[in-house]
N, C-alpha and C. Protein backbone atom coordinates (compact mmCIF):
# COMPACT_ATOMS: atom_id res chain seq x y z
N UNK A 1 -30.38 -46.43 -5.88
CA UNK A 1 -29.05 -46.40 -5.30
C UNK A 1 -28.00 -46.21 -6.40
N UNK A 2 -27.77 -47.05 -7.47
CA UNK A 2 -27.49 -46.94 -8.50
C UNK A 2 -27.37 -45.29 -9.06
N UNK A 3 -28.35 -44.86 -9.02
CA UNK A 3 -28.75 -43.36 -9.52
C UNK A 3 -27.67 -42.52 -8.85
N UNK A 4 -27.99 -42.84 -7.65
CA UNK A 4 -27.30 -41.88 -6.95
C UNK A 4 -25.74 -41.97 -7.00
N UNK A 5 -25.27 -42.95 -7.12
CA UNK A 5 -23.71 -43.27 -7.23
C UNK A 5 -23.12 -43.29 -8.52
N UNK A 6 -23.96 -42.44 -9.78
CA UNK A 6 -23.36 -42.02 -10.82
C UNK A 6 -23.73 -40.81 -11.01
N UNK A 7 -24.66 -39.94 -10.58
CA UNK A 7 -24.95 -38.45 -10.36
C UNK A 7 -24.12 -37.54 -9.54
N UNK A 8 -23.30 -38.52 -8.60
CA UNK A 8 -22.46 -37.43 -7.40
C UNK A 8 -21.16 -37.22 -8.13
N UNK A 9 -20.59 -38.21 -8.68
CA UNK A 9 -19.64 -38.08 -9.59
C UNK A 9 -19.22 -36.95 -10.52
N UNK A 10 -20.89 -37.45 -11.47
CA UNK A 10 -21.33 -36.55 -12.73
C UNK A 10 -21.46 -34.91 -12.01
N UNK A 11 -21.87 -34.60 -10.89
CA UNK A 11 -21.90 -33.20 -10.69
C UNK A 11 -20.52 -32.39 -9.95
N UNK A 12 -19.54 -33.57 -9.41
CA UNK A 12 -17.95 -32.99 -9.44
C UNK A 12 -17.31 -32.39 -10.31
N UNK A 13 -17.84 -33.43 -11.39
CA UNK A 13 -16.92 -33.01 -13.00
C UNK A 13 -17.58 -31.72 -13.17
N UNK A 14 -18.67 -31.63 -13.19
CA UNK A 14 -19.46 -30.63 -14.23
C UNK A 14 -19.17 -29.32 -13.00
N UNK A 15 -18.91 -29.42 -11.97
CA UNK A 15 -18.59 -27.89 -10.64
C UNK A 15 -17.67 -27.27 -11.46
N UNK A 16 -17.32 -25.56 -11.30
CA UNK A 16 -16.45 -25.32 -11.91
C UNK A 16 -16.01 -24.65 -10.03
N UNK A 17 -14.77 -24.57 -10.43
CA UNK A 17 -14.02 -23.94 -9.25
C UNK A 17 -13.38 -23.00 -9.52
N UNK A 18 -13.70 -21.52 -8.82
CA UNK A 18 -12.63 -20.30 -8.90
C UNK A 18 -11.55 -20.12 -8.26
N UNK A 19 -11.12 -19.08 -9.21
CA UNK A 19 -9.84 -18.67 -7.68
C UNK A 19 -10.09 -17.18 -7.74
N UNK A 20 -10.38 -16.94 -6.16
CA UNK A 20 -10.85 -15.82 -5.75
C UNK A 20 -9.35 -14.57 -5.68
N UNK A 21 -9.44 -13.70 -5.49
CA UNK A 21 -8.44 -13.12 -5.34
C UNK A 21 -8.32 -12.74 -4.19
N UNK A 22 -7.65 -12.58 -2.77
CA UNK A 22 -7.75 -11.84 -1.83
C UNK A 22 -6.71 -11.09 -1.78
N UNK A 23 -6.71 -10.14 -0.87
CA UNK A 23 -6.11 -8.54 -0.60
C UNK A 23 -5.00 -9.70 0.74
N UNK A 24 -3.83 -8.46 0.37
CA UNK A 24 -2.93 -9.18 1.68
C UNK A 24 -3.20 -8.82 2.75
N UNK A 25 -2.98 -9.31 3.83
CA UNK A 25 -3.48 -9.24 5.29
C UNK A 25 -2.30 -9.02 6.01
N UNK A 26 -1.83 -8.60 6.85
CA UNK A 26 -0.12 -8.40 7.68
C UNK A 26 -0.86 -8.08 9.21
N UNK A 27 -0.16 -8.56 10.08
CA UNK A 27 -0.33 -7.77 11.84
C UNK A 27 0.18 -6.43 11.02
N UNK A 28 0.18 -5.47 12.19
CA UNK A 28 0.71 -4.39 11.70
C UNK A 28 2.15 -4.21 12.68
N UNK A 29 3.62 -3.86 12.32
CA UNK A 29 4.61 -3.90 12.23
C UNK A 29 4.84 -2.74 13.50
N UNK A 30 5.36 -3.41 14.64
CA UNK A 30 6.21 -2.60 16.15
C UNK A 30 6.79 -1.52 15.64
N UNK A 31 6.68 -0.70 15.94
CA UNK A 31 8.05 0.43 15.94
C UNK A 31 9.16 -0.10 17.25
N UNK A 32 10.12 0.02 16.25
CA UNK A 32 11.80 -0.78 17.85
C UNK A 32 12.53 0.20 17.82
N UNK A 33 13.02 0.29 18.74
CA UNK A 33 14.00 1.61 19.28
C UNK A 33 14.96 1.70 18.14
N UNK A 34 15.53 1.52 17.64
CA UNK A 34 16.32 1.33 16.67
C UNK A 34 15.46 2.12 15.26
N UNK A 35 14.37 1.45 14.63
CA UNK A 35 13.97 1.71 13.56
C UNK A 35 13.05 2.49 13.51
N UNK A 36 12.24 2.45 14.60
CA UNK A 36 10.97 3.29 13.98
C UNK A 36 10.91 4.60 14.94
N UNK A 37 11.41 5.13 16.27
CA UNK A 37 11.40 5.97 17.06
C UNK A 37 12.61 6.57 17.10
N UNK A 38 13.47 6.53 16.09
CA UNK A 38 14.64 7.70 16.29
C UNK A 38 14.35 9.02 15.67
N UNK A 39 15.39 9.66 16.12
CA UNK A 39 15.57 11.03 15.28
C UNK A 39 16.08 11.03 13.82
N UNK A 40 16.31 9.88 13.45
CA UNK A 40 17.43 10.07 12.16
C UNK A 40 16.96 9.36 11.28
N UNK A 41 16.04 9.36 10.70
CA UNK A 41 14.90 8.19 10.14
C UNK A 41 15.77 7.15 9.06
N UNK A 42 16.51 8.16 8.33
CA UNK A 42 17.19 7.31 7.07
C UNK A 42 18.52 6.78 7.72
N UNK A 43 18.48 6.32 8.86
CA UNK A 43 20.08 5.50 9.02
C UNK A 43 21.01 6.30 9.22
N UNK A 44 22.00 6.28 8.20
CA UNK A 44 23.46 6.92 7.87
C UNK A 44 24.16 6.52 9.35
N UNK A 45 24.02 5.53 10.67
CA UNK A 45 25.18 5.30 11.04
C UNK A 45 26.40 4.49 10.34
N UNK A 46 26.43 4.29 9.15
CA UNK A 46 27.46 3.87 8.70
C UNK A 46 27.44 2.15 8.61
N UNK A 47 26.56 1.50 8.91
CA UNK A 47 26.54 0.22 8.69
C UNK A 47 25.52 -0.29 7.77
N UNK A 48 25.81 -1.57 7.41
CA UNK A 48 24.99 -2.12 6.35
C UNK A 48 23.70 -2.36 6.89
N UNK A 49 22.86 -1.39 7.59
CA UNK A 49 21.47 -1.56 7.91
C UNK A 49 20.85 -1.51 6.78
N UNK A 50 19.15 -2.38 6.66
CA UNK A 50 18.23 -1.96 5.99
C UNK A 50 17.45 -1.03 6.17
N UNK A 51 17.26 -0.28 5.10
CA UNK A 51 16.58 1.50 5.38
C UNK A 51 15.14 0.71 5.05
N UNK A 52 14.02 1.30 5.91
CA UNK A 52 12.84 1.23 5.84
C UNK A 52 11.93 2.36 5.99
N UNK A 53 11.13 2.91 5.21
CA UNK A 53 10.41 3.89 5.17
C UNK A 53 8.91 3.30 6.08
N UNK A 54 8.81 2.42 6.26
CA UNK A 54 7.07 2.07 7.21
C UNK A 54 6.30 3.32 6.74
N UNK A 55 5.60 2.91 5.41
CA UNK A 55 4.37 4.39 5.47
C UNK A 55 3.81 3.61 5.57
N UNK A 56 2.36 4.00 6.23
CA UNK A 56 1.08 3.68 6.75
C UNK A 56 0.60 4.90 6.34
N UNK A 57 -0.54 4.71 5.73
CA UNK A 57 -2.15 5.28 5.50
C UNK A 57 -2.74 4.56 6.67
N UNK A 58 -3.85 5.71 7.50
CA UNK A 58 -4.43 5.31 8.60
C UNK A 58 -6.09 6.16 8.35
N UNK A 59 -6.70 5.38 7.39
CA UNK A 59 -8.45 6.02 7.05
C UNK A 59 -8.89 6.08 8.76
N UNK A 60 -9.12 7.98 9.03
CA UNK A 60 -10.27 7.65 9.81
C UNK A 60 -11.27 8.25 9.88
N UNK A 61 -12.28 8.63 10.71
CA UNK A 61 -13.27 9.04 10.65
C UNK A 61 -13.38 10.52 10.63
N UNK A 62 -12.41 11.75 10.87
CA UNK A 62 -12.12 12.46 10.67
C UNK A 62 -11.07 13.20 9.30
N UNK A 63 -10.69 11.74 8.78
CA UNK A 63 -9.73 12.22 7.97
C UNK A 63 -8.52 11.08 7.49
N UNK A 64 -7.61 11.41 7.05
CA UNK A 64 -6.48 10.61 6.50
C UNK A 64 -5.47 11.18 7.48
N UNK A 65 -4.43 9.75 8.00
CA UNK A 65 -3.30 10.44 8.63
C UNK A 65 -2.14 9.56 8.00
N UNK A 66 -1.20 10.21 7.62
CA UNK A 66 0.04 9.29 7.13
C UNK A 66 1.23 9.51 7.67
N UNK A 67 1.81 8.39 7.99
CA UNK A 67 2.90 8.09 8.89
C UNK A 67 3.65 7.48 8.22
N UNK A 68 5.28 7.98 7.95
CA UNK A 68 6.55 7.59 7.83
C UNK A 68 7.12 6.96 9.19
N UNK A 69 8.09 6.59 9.12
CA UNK A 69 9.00 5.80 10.00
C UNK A 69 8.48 5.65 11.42
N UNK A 70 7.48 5.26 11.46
CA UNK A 70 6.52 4.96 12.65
C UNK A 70 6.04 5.77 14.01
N UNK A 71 6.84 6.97 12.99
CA UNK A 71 6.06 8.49 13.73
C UNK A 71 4.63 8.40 13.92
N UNK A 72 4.10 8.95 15.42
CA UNK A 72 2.53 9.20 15.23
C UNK A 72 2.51 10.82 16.00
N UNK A 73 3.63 11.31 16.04
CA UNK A 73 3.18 12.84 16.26
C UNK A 73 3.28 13.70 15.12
N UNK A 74 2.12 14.75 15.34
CA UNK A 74 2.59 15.93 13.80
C UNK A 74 4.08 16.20 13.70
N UNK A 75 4.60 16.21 12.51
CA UNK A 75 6.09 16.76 12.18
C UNK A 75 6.00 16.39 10.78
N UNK A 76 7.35 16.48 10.44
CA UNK A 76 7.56 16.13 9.51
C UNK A 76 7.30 14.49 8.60
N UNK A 77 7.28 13.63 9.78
CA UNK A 77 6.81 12.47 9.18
C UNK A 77 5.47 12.09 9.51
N UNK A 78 4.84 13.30 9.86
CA UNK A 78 3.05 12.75 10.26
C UNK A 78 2.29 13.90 10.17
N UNK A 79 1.96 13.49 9.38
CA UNK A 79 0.63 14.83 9.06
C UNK A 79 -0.97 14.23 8.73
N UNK A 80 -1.51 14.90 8.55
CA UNK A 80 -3.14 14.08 8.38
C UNK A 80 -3.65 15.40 7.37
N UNK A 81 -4.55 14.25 6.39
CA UNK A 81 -5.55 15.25 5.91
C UNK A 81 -7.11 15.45 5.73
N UNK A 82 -7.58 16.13 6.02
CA UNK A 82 -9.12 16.44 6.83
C UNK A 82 -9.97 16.26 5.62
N UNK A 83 -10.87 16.13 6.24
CA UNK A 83 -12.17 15.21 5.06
C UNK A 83 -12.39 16.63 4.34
N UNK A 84 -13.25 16.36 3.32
CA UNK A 84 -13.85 17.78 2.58
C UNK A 84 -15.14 18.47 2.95
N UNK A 85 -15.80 19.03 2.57
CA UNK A 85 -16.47 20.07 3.44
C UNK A 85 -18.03 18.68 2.88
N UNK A 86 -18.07 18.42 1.93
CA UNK A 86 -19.17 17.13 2.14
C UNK A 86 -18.56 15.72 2.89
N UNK A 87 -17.97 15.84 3.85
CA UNK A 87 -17.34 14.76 4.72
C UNK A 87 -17.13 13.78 3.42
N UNK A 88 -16.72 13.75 2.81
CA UNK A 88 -15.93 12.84 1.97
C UNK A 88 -14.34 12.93 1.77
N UNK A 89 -13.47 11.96 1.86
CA UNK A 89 -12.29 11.46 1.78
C UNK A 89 -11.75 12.41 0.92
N UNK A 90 -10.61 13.37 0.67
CA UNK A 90 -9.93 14.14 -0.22
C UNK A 90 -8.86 12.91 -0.84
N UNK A 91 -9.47 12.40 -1.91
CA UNK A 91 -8.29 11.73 -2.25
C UNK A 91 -7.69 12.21 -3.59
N UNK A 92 -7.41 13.37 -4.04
CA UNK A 92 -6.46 14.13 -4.87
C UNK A 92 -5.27 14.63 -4.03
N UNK A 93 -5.93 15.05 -2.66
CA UNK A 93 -4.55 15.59 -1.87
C UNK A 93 -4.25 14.38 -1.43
N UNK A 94 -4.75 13.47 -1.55
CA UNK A 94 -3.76 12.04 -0.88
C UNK A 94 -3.06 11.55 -1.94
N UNK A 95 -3.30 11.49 -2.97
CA UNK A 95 -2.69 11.18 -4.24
C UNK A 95 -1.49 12.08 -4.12
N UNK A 96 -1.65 13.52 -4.06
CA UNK A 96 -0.14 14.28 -4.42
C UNK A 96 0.72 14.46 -3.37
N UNK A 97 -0.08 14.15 -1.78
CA UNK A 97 0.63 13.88 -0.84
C UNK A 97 1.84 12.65 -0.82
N UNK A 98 1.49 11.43 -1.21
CA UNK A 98 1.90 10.24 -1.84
C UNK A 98 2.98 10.36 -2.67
N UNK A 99 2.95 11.27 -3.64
CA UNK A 99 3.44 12.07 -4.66
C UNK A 99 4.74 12.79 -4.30
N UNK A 100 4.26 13.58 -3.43
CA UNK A 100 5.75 14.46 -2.60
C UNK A 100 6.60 13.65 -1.84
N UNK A 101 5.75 12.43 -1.50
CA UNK A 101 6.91 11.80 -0.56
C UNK A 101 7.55 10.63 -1.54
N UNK A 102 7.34 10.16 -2.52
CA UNK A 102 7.76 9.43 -3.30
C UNK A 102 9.05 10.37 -3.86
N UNK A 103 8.59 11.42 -4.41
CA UNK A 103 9.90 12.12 -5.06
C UNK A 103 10.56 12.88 -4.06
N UNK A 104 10.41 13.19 -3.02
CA UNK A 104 11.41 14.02 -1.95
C UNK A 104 11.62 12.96 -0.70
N UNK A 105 11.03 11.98 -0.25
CA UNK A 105 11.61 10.86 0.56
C UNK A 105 12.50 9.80 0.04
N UNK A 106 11.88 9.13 -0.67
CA UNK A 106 11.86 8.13 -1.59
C UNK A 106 13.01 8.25 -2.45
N UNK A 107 12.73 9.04 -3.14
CA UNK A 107 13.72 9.26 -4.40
C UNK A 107 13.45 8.70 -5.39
N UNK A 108 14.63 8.52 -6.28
CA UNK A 108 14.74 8.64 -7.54
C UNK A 108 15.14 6.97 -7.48
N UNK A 109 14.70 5.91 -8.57
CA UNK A 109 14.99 4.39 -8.07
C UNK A 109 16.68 4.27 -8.45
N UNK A 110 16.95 2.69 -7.72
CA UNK A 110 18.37 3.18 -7.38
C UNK A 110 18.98 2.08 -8.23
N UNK A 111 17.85 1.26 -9.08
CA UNK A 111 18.11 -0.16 -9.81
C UNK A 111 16.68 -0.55 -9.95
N UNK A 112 16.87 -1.70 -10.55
CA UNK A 112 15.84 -2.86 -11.05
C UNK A 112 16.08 -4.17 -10.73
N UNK A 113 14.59 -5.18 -10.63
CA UNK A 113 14.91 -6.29 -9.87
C UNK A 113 14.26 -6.86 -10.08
N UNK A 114 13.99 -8.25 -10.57
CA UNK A 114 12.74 -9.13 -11.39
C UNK A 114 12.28 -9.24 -9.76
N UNK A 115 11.23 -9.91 -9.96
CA UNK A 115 10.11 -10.29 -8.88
C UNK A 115 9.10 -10.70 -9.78
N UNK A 116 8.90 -12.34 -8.59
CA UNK A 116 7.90 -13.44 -9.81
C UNK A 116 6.48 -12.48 -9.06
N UNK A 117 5.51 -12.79 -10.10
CA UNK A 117 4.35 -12.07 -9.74
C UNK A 117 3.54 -13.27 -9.45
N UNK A 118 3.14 -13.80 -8.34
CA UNK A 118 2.23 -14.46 -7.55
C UNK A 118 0.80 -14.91 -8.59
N UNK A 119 0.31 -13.93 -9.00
CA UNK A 119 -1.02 -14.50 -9.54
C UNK A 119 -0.72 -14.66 -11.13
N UNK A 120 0.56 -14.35 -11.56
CA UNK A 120 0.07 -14.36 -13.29
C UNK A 120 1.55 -15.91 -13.43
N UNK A 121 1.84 -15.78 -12.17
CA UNK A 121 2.90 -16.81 -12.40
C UNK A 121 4.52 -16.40 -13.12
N UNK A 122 4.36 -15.05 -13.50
CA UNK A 122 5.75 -14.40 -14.24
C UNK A 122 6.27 -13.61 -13.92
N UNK A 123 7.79 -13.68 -14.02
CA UNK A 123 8.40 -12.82 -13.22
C UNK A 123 8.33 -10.87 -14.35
N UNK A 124 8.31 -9.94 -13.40
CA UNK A 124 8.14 -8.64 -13.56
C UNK A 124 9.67 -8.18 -12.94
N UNK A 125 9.71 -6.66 -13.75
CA UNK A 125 11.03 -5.89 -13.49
C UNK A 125 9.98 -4.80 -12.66
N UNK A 126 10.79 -4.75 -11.39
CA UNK A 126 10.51 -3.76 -10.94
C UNK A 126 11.32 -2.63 -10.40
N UNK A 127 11.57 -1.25 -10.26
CA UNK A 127 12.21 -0.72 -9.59
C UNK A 127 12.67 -0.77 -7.82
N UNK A 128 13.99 -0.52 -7.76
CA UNK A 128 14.24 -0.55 -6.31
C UNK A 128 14.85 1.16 -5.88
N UNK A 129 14.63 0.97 -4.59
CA UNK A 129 14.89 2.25 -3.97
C UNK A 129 15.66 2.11 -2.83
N UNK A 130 16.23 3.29 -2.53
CA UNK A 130 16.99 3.30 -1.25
C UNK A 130 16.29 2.43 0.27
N UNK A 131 15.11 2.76 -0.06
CA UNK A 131 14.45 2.01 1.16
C UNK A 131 14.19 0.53 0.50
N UNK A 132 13.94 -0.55 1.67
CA UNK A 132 13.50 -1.61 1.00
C UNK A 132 12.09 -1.82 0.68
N UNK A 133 11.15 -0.81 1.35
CA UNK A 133 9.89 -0.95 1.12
C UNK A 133 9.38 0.73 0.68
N UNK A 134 10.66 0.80 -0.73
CA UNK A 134 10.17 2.33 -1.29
C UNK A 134 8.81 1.79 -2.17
N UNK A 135 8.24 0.71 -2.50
CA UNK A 135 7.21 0.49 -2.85
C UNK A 135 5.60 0.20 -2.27
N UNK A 136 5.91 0.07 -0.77
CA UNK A 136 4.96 -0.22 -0.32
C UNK A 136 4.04 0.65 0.61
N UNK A 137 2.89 0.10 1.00
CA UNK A 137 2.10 0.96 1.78
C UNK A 137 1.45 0.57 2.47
N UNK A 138 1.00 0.76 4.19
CA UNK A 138 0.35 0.01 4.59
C UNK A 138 -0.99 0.70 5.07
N UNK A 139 -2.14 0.26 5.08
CA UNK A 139 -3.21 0.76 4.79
C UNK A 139 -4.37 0.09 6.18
N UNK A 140 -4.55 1.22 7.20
CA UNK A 140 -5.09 0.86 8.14
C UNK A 140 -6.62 1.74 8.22
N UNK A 141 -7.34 1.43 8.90
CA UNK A 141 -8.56 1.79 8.94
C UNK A 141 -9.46 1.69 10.06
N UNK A 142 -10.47 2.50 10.71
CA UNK A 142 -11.20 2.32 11.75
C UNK A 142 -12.06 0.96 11.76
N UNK A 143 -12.84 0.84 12.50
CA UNK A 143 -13.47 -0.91 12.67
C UNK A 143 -14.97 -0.30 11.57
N UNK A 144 -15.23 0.69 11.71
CA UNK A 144 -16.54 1.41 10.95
C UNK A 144 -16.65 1.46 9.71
N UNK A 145 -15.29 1.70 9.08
CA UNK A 145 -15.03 1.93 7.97
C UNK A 145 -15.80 1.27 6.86
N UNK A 146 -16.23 2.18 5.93
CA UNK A 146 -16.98 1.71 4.52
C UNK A 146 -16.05 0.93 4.18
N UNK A 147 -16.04 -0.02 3.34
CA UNK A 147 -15.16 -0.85 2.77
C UNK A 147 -14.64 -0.32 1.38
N UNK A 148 -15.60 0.86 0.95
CA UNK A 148 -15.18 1.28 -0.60
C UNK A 148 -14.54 2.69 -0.61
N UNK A 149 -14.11 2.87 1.15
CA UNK A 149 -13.05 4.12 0.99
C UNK A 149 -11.59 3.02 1.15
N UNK A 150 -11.92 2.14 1.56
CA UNK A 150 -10.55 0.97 1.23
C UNK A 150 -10.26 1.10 0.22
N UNK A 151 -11.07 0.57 -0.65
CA UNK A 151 -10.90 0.37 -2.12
C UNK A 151 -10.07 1.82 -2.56
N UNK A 152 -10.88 2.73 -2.53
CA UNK A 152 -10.24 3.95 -3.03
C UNK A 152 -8.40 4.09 -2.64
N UNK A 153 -8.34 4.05 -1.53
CA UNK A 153 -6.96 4.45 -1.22
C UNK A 153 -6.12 3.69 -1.74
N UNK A 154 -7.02 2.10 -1.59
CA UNK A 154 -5.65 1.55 -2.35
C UNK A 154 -5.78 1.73 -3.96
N UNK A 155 -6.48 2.12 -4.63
CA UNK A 155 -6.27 2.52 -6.04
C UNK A 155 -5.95 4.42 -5.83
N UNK A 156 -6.06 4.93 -4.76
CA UNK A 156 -5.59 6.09 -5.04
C UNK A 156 -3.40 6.20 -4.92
N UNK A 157 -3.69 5.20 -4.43
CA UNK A 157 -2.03 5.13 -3.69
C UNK A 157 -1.02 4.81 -4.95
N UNK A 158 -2.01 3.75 -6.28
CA UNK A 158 -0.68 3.08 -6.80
C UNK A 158 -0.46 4.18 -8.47
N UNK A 159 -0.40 4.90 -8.73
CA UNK A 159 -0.59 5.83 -9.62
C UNK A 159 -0.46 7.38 -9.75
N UNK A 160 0.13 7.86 -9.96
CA UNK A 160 -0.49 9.18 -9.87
C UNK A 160 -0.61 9.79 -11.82
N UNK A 161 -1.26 10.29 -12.96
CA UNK A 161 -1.30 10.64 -13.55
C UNK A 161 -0.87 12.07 -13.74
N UNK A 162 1.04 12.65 -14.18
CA UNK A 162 1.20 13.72 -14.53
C UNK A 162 0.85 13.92 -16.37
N UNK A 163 0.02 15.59 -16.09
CA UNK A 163 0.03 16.18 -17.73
C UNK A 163 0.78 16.95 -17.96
N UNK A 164 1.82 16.21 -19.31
CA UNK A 164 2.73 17.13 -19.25
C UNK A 164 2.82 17.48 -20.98
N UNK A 165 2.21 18.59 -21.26
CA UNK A 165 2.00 19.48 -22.60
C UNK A 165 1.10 18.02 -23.31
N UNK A 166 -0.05 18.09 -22.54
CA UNK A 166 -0.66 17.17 -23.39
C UNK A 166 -0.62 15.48 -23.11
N UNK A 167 0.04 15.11 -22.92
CA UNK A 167 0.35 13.79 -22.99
C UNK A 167 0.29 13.45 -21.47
N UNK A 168 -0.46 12.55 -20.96
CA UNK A 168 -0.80 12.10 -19.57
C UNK A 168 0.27 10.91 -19.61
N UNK A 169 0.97 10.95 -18.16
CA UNK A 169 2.17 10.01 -18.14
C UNK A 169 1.79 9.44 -16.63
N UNK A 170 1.96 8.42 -16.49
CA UNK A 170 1.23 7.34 -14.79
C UNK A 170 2.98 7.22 -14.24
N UNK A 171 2.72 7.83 -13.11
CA UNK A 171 3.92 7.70 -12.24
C UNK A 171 3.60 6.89 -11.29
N UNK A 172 4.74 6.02 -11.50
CA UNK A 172 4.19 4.83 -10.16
C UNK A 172 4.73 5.99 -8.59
N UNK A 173 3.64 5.25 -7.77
CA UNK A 173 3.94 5.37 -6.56
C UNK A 173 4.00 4.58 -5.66
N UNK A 174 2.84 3.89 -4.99
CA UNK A 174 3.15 2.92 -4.11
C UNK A 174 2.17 1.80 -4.69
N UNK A 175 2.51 1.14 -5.50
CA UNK A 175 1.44 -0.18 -6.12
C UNK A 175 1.73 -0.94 -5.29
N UNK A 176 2.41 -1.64 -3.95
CA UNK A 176 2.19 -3.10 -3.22
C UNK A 176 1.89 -2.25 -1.87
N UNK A 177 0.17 -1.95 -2.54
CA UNK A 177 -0.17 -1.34 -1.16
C UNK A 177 -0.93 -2.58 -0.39
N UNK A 178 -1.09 -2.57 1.02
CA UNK A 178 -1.06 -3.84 1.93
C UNK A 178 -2.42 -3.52 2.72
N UNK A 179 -3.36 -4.10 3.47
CA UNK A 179 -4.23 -3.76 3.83
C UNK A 179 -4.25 -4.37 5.43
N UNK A 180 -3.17 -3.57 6.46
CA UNK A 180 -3.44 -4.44 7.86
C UNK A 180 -4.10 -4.47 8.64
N UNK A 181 -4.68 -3.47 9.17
CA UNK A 181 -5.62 -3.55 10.39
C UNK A 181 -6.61 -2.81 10.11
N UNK A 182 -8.02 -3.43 10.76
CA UNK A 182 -9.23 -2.48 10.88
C UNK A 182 -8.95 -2.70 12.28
N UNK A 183 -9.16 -1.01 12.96
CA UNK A 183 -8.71 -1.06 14.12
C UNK A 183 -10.40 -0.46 14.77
């Protein structure tokens, strides 16, 4: 008895405990008459609204579809891109797709803004943009889905590498990419 009531102790101390990292989780976000189903995506009625870009990446089994301002018909804010001829994920054209809409939606940043960083405990400068979520991305997927075309998008999303006369330069694009629904 003895034994036992100094061994349970002794093997608390000696446990080591991690900390795991997990991926963020979100419902995925209504489109409201107001924000996500108009004609006029960026605002400009003249009031102090918050501009929101809602991109969603939507992995599916046919392909990639990406949606701005909570468009889901083809146009200008919804287009999709089709797997490659070995049914694998094109993720170079999702990368420069990402790419075009960062520098022709998005823009050019409009300021800087500390933000404490959650896992390292310190605060980071980050850029801000006209939208409030010119940094983010939300990243949806079929119920089937491999788990390591997840992975991909969200490391295809936060980066893009331009060469320019030599010298490779990392353009941010969307690094607080979000992972909401397996649908």
């Amino acid at each position: 008895m003895n034994l036992v009531i100094v061994i349970i102790p002794m093997l608390l101390q000696m446990a080591v405990f991690t900390k795991i990292a997990l991926l963020d989780y979100l419902p995925p976000a209504e489109a409201t008459e107001e924000g996500g189903n108009n004609d006029n995506p960026g605002g400009g009625g003249g009031g102090e609204t918050e501009q929101k870009l809602t991109l969603v990446a939507n992995l599916r089994e046919d392909g990639i579809q990406i949606s701005m301002f909570g468009k889901t018909q083809p146009g200008p804010y919804f287009y999709s891109i089709p797997l490659l001829a070995d049914k694998s994920f094109d993720w170079q054209t999702f990368t420069d797709s990402l790419y075009s809409i960062k520098t022709a939606i998005v823009g050019t940043p409009t300021g800087v803004d500390s933000v404490l960083d959650e896992v390292t405990n310190q605060y980071e400068v980050v850029n801000t943009y006209k939208y409030s979520d010119g940094r983010d991305l939300n990243i949806t997927a079929d119920g089937d889905m491999q788990f390591q075309n997840v992975v991909n998008a969200m490391d295809a999303c936060r980066y893009k590498e331009i060469n320019n006369s030599g010298a490779v330069e990392q353009v941010e694009l969307f690094p607080q990419a979000s992972l909401k629904t397996f649908q």
